[in-house]
C-alpha atoms as a PDB file:
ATOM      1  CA  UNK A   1       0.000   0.000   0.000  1.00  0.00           C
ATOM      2  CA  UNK A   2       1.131   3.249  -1.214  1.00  0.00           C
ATOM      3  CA  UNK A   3       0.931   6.599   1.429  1.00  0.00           C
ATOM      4  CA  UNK A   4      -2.233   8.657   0.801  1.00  0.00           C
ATOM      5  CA  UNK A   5      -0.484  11.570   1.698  1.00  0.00           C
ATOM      6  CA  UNK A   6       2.985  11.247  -0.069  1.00  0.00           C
ATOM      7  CA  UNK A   7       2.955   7.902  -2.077  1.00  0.00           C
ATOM      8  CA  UNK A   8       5.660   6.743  -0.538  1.00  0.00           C
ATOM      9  CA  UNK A   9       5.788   2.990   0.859  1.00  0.00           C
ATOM     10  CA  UNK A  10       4.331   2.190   4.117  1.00  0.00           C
ATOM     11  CA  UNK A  11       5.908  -0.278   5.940  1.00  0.00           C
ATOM     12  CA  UNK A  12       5.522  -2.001   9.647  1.00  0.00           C
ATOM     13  CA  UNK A  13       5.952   0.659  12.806  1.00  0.00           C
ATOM     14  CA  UNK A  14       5.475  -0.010  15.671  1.00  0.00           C
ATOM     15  CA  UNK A  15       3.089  -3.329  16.927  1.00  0.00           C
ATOM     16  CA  UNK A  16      -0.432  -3.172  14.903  1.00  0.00           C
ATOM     17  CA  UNK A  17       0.562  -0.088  13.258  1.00  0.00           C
ATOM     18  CA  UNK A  18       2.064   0.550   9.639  1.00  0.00           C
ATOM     19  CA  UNK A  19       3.867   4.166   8.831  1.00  0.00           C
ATOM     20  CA  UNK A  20       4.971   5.703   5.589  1.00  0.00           C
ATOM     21  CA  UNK A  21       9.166   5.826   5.248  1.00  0.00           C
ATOM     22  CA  UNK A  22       8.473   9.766   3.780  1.00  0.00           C
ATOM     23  CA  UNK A  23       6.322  11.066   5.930  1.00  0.00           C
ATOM     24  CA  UNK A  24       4.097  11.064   9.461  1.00  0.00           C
ATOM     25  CA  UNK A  25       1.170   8.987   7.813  1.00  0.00           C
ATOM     26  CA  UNK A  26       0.582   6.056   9.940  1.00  0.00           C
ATOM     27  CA  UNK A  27      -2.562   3.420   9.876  1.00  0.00           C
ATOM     28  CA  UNK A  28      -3.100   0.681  12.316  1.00  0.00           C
ATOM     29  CA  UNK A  29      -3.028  -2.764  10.996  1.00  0.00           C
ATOM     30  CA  UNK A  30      -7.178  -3.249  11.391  1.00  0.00           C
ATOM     31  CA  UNK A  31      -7.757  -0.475   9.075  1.00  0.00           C
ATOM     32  CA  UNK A  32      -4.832  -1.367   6.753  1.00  0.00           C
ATOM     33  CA  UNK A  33      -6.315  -4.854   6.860  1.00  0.00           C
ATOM     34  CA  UNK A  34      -9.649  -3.427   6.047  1.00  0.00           C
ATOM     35  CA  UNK A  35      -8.698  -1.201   3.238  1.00  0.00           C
ATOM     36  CA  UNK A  36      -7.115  -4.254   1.635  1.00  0.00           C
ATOM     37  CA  UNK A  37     -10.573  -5.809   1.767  1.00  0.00           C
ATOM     38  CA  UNK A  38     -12.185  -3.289   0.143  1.00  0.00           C
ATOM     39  CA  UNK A  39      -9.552  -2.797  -2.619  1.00  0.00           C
ATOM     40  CA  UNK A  40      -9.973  -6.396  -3.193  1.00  0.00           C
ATOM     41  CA  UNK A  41     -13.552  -6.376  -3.217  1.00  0.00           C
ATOM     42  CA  UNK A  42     -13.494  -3.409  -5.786  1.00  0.00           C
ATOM     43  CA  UNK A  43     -11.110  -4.784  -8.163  1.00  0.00           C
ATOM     44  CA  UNK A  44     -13.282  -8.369  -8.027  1.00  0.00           C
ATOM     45  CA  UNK A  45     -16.807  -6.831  -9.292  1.00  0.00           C
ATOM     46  CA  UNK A  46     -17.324  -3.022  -9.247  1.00  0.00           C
ATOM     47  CA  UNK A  47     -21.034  -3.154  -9.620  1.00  0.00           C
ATOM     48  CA  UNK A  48     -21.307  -5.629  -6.399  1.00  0.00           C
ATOM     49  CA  UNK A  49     -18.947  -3.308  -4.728  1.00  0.00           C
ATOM     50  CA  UNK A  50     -21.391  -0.352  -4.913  1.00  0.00           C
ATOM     51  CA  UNK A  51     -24.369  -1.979  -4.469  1.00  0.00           C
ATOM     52  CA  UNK A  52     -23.012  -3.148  -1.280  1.00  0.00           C
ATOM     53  CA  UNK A  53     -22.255   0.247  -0.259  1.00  0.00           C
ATOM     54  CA  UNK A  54     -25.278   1.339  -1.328  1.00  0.00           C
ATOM     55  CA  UNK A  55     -26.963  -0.652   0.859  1.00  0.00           C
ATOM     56  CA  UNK A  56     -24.843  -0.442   3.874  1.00  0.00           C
ATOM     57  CA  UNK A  57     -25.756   3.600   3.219  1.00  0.00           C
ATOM     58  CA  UNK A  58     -29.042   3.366   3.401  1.00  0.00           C
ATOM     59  CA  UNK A  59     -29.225   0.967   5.907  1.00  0.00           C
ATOM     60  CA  UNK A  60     -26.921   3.377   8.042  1.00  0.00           C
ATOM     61  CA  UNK A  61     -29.272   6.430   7.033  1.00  0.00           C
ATOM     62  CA  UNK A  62     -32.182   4.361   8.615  1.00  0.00           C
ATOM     63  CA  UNK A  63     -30.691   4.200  11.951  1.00  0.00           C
ATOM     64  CA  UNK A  64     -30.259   8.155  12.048  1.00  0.00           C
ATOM     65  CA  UNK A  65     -33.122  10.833  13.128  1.00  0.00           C
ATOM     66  CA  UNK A  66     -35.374  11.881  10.213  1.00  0.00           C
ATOM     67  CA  UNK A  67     -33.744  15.961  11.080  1.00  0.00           C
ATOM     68  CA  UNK A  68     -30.580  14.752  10.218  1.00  0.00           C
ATOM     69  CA  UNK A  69     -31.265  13.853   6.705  1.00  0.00           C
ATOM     70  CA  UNK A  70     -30.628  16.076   4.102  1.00  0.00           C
END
């Protein structure tokens, strides 16, 4: 994975935690593990990808207060 910030190379930091060799970016090892589920599920079937996320949006948008819809 490839620093948002800087594009340089993130590699292992300290424990559960990975941090870019250019710069301050860090991301603990959960989210880095998610992201590379996501990426994966992307690059397997785009159109499953978003309808999954458009469900998990609405569903989301169903658990907030009616006022706080726009």
């Amino acid at each position: 994975m490839t620093c948002p910030q800087c594009a340089g190379s993130l590699g292992p930091s300290r424990p559960g935690w990975y941090r870019c060799a250019a710069c301050p970016y860090e991301i603990s090892a959960d989210a880095w593990r998610m992201h590379q589920g996501l990426m994966a599920a992307l690059d397997a079937d785009k159109t499953t990808f978003f309808e999954r996320v458009k469900r998990r949006t609405a569903y989301l948008r169903s658990l907030e207060a009616a006022w706080k819809h726009r």
